[in-house]
Protein backbone atom coordinates (compact mmCIF):
# COMPACT_ATOMS: atom_id res chain seq x y z
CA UNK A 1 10.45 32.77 -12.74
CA UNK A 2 12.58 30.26 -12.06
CA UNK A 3 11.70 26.56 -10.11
CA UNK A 4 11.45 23.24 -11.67
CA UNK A 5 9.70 22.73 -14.95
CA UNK A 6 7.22 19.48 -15.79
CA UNK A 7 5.59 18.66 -18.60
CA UNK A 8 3.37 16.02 -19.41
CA UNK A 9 2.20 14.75 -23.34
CA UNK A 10 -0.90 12.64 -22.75
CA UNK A 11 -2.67 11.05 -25.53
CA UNK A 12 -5.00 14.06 -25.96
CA UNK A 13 -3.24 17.13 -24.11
CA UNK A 14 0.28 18.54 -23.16
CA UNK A 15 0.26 20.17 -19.68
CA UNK A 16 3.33 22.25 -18.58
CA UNK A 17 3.74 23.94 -14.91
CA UNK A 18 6.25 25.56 -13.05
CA UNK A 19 6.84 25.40 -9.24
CA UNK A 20 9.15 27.21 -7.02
CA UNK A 21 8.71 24.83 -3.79
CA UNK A 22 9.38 21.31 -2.99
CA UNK A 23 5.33 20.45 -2.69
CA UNK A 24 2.70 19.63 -4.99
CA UNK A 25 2.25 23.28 -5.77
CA UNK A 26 2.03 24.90 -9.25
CA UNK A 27 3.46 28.06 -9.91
CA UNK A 28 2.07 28.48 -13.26
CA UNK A 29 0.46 26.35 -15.73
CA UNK A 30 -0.44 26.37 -19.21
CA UNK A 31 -2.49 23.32 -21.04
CA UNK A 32 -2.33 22.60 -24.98
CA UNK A 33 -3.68 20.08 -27.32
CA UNK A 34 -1.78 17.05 -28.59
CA UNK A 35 -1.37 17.31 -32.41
CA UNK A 36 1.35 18.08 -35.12
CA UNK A 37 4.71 19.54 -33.90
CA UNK A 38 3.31 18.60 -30.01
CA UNK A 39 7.37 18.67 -28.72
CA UNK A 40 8.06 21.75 -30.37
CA UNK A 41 5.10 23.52 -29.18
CA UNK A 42 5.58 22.14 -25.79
CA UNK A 43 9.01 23.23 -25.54
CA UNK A 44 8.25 26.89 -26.52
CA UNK A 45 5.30 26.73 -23.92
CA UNK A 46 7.57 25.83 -21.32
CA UNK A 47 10.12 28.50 -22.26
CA UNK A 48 7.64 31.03 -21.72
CA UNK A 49 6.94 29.69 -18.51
CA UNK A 50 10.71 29.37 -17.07
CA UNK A 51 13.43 30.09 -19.64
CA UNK A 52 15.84 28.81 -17.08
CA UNK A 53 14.51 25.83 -15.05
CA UNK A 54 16.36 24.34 -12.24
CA UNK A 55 15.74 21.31 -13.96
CA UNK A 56 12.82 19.41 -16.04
CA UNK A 57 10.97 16.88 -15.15
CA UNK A 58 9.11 15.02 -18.34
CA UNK A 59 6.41 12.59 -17.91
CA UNK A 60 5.03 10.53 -21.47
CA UNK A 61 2.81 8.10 -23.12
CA UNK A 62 4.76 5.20 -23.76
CA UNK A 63 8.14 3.95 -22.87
CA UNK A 64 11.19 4.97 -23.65
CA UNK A 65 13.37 2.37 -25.03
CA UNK A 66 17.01 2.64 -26.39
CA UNK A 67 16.38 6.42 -26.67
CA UNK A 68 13.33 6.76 -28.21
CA UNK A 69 9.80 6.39 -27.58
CA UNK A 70 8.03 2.89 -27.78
CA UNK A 71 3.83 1.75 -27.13
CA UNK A 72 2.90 5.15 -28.06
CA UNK A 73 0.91 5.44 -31.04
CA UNK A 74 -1.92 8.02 -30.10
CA UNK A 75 -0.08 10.91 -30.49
CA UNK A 76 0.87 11.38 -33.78
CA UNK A 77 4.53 11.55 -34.47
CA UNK A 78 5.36 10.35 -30.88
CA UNK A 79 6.44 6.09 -32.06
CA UNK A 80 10.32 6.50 -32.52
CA UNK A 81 10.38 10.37 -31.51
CA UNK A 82 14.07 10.43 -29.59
CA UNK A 83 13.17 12.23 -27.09
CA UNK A 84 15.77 11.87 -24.68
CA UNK A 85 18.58 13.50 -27.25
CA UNK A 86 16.14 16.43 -28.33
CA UNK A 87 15.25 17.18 -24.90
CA UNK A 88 19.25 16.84 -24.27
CA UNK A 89 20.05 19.30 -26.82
CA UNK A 90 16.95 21.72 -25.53
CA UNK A 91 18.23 22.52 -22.12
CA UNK A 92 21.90 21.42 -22.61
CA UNK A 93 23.48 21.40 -18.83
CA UNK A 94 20.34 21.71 -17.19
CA UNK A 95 19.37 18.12 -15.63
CA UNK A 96 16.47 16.34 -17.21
CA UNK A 97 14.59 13.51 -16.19
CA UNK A 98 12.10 11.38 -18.23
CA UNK A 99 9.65 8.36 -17.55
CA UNK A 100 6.53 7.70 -18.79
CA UNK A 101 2.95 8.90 -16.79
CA UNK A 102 2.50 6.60 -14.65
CA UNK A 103 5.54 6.03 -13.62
CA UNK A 104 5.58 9.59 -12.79
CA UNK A 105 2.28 9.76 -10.80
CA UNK A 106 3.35 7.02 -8.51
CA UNK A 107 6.67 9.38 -8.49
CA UNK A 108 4.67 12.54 -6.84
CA UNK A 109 2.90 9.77 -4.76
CA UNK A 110 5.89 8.53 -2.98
CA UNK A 111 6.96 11.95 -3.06
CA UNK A 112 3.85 13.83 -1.43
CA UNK A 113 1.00 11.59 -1.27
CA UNK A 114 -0.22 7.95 -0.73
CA UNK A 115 2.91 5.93 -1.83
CA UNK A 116 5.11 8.45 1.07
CA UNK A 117 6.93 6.13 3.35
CA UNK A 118 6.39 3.17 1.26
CA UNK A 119 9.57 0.57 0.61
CA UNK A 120 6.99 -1.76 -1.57
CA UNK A 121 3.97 -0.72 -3.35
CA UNK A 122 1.88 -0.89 -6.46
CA UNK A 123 0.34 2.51 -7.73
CA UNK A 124 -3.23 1.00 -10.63
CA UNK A 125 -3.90 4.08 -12.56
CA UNK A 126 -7.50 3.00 -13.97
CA UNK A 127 -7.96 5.53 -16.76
CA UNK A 128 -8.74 5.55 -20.32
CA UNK A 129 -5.73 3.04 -20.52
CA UNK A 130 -4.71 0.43 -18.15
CA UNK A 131 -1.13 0.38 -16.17
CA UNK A 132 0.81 0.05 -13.21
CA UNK A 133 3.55 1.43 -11.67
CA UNK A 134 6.03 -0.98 -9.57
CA UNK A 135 7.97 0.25 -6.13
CA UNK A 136 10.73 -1.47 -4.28
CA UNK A 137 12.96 0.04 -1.60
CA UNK A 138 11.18 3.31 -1.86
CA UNK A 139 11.65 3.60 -5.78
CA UNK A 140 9.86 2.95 -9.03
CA UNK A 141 11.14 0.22 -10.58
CA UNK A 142 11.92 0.21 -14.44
CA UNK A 143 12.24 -3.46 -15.66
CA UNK A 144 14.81 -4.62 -18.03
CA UNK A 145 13.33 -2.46 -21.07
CA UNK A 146 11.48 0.71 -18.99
CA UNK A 147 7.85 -1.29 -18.98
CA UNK A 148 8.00 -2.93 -15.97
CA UNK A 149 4.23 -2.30 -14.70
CA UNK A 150 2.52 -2.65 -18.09
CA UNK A 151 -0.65 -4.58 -17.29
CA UNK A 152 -2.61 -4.19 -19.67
CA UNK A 153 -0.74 -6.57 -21.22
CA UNK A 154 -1.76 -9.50 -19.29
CA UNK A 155 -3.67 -12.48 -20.81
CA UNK A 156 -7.00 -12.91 -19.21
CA UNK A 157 -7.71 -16.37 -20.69
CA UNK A 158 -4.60 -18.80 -22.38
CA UNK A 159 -3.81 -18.54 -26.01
CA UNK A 160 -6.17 -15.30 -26.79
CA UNK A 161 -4.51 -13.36 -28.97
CA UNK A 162 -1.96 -10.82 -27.25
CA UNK A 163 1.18 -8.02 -27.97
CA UNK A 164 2.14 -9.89 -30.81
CA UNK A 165 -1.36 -10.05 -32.26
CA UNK A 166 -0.97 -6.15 -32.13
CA UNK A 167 -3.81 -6.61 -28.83
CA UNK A 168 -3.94 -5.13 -25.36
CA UNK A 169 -6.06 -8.05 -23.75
CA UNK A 170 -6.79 -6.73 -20.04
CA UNK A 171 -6.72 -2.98 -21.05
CA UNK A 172 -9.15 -3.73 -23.65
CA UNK A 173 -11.65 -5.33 -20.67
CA UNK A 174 -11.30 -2.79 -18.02
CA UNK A 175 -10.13 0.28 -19.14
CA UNK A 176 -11.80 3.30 -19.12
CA UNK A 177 -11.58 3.30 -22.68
CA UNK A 178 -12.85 -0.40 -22.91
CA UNK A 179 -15.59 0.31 -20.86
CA UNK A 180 -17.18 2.63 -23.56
CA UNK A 181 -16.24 1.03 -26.11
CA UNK A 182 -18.16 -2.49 -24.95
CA UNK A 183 -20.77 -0.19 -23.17
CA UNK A 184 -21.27 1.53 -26.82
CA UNK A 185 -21.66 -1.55 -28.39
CA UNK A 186 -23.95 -3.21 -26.18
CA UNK A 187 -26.47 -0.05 -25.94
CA UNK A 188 -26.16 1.12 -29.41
CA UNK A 189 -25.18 4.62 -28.65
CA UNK A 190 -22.37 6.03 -27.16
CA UNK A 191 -21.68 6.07 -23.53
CA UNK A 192 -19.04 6.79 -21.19
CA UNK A 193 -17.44 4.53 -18.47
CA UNK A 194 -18.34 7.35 -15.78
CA UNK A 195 -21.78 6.77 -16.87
CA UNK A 196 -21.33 2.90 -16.83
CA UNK A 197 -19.86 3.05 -13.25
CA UNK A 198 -22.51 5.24 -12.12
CA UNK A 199 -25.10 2.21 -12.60
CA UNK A 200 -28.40 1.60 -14.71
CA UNK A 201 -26.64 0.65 -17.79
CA UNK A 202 -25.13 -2.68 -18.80
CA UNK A 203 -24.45 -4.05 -14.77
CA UNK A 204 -23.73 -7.71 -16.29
CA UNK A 205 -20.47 -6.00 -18.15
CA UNK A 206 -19.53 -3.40 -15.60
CA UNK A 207 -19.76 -6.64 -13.19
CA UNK A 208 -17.32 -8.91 -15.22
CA UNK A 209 -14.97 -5.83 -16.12
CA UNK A 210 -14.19 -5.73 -11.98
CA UNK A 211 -14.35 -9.37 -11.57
CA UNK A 212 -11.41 -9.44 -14.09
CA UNK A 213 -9.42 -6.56 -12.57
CA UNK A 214 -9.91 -7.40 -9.18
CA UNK A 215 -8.33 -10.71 -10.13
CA UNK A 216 -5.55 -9.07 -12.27
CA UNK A 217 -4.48 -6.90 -9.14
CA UNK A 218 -5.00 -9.61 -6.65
CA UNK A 219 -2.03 -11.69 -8.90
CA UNK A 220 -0.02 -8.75 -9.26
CA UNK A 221 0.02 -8.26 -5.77
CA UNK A 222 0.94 -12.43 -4.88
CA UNK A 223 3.91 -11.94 -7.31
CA UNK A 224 5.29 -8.51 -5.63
CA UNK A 225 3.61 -8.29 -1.68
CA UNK A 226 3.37 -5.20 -1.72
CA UNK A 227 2.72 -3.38 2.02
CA UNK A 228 0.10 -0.67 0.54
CA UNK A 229 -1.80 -0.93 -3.00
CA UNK A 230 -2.98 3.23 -4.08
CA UNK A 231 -5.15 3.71 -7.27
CA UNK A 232 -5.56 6.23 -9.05
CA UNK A 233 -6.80 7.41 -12.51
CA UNK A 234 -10.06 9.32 -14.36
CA UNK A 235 -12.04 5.77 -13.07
CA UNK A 236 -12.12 6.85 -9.44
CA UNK A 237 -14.57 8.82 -9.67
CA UNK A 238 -16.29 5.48 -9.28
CA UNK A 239 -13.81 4.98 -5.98
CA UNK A 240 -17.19 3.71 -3.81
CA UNK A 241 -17.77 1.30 -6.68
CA UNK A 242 -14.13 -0.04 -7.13
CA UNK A 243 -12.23 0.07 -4.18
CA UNK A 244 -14.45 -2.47 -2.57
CA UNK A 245 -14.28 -4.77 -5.06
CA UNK A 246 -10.08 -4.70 -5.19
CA UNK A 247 -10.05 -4.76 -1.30
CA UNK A 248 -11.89 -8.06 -1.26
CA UNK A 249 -11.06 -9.51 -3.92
CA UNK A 250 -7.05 -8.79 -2.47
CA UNK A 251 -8.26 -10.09 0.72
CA UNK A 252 -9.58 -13.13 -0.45
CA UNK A 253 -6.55 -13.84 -2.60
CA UNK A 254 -3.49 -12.55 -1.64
CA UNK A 255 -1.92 -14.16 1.46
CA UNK A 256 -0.66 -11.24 2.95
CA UNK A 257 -2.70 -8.69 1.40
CA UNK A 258 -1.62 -4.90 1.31
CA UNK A 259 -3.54 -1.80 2.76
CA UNK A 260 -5.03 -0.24 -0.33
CA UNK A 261 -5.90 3.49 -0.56
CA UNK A 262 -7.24 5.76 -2.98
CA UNK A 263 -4.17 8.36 -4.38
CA UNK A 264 -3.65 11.63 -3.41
CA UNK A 265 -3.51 13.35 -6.59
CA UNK A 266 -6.29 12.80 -9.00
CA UNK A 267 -6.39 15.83 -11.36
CA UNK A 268 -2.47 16.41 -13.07
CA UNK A 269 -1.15 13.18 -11.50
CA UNK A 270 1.38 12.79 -14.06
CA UNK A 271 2.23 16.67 -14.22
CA UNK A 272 2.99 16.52 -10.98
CA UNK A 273 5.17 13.07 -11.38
CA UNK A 274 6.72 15.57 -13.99
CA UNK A 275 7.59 18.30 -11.30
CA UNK A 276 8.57 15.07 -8.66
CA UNK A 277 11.25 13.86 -11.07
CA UNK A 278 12.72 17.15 -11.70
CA UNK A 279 12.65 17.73 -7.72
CA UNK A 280 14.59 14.66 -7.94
CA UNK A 281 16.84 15.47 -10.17
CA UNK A 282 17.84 18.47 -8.80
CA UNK A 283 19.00 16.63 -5.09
């Protein structure tokens, strides 16, 4: 078979597909667990799958900075992995293009989905972590050191401690993750955001957790004005719950606020950013 090859290391799973149009189609798939030797296995999955790609699109955890990968320590052996040169020196002349996953989900949105058409946007993956992705004149946009769009990183109140303190402050409010965490802690047993989001349990934090990222968003999008805001992420399945909040609190703040949508893709958004850079790459 040969297409375009993606594949995607998450923080728990790899996933790997194959597709043979320019859509968000997969030819064949194949999922595996993060762990020891994760690139290696990867690579041999996706040789089974297409010995002789096209090209490869590869979407990560973290950022890759002067050729190796950075803010990635929850896959093991992944901090410092140079991934660029070993992916280089798997498929040789074959093109290869890299950025990390959410990046690449706002990729297959402009690409196929919500983002299509856009010259400035913001894609908010609300997930188990916390990030953005920024878009001007139709294309994701880097930053100086490949993190432009990393928002959990934002102070929510002045002087807390922050990146140097080894702390995430606004992922560790509103994330998915950060939402069972608290959620845990407050009920004494664990719990799940879904479960938070779905109501009955611990409103009072659920509340303040979208006061503070409706606020976060609503500054994000003064700084870029952005024409359409999409969201994605595992947290949408609490879409009736979020989106409302976001779309006033943007309204309320923002002086010329975007249209904000839900995304297209919610299952294999970043393997499909995978398969949207390699499209990419090949044109």
């Amino acid at each position: 078979m040969t297409g375009v090859l993606g594949i995607d290391v998450g923080g728990t799973k790899v996933a790997i597909g194959v597709s043979t149009a320019d859509g968000p189609e997969l030819s064949a798939h194949v999922r595996l667990d993060t762990g020891p030797d994760t690139l290696a296995r990867a690579l041999a999955a996706a040789r089974a799958l297409d010995g002789a790609p096209a090209a490869v699109g590869f979407s990560t955890c973290g950022v890759i900075r002067d050729g190796v990968v950075r803010l990635a320590p929850n896959v093991p052996g992944w901090e410092g992995l140079e991934l660029p040169r070993l992916l280089q020196e798997a498929y040789g002349a074959t093109p290869v293009a890299i950025d990390n996953d959410v990046n690449a989900a706002a990729t297959a949105e402009l690409r196929w989905g919500a983002l299509r058409g856009v010259s400035t946007g913001v894609y908010l993956n609300l997930g188990t972590g916390l990030a953005a992705a920024l878009v001007v004149d139709g294309r994701v946009v880097p930053g100086a050191h490949g993190a432009a769009g990393e928002i959990g990183y934002l102070q929510v109140t002045p002087g807390e401690p922050a990146f140097a303190d080894g702390r995430v402050p606004l992922e560790e409010r509103v994330s998915g993750g950060a939402l069972a965490a608290r959620g845990a802690a407050l009920l004494g047993r664990p719990v799940t955001a879904a479960e938070l989001l779905g109501g009955g349990h611990a409103r009072e934090l659920v509340d303040e957790a979208l006061r503070t990222l409706a606020m976060s968003v609503a500054n994000l999008c003064v700084v870029l004005d952005p024409e359409r805001l999409v969201v994605g992420g595992g947290m949408m399945g609490a879409a009736e719950l979020i989106l409302p909040r976001l779309t006033a609190e943007v309204g309320r703040a923002v002086p010329f606020p975007p249209e904000i949508r839900p995304a297209r893709f919610a299952d294999d958004a970043a393997l499909l950013g995978a398969l949207a850079l390699a499209r990419a790459a090949v044109a």
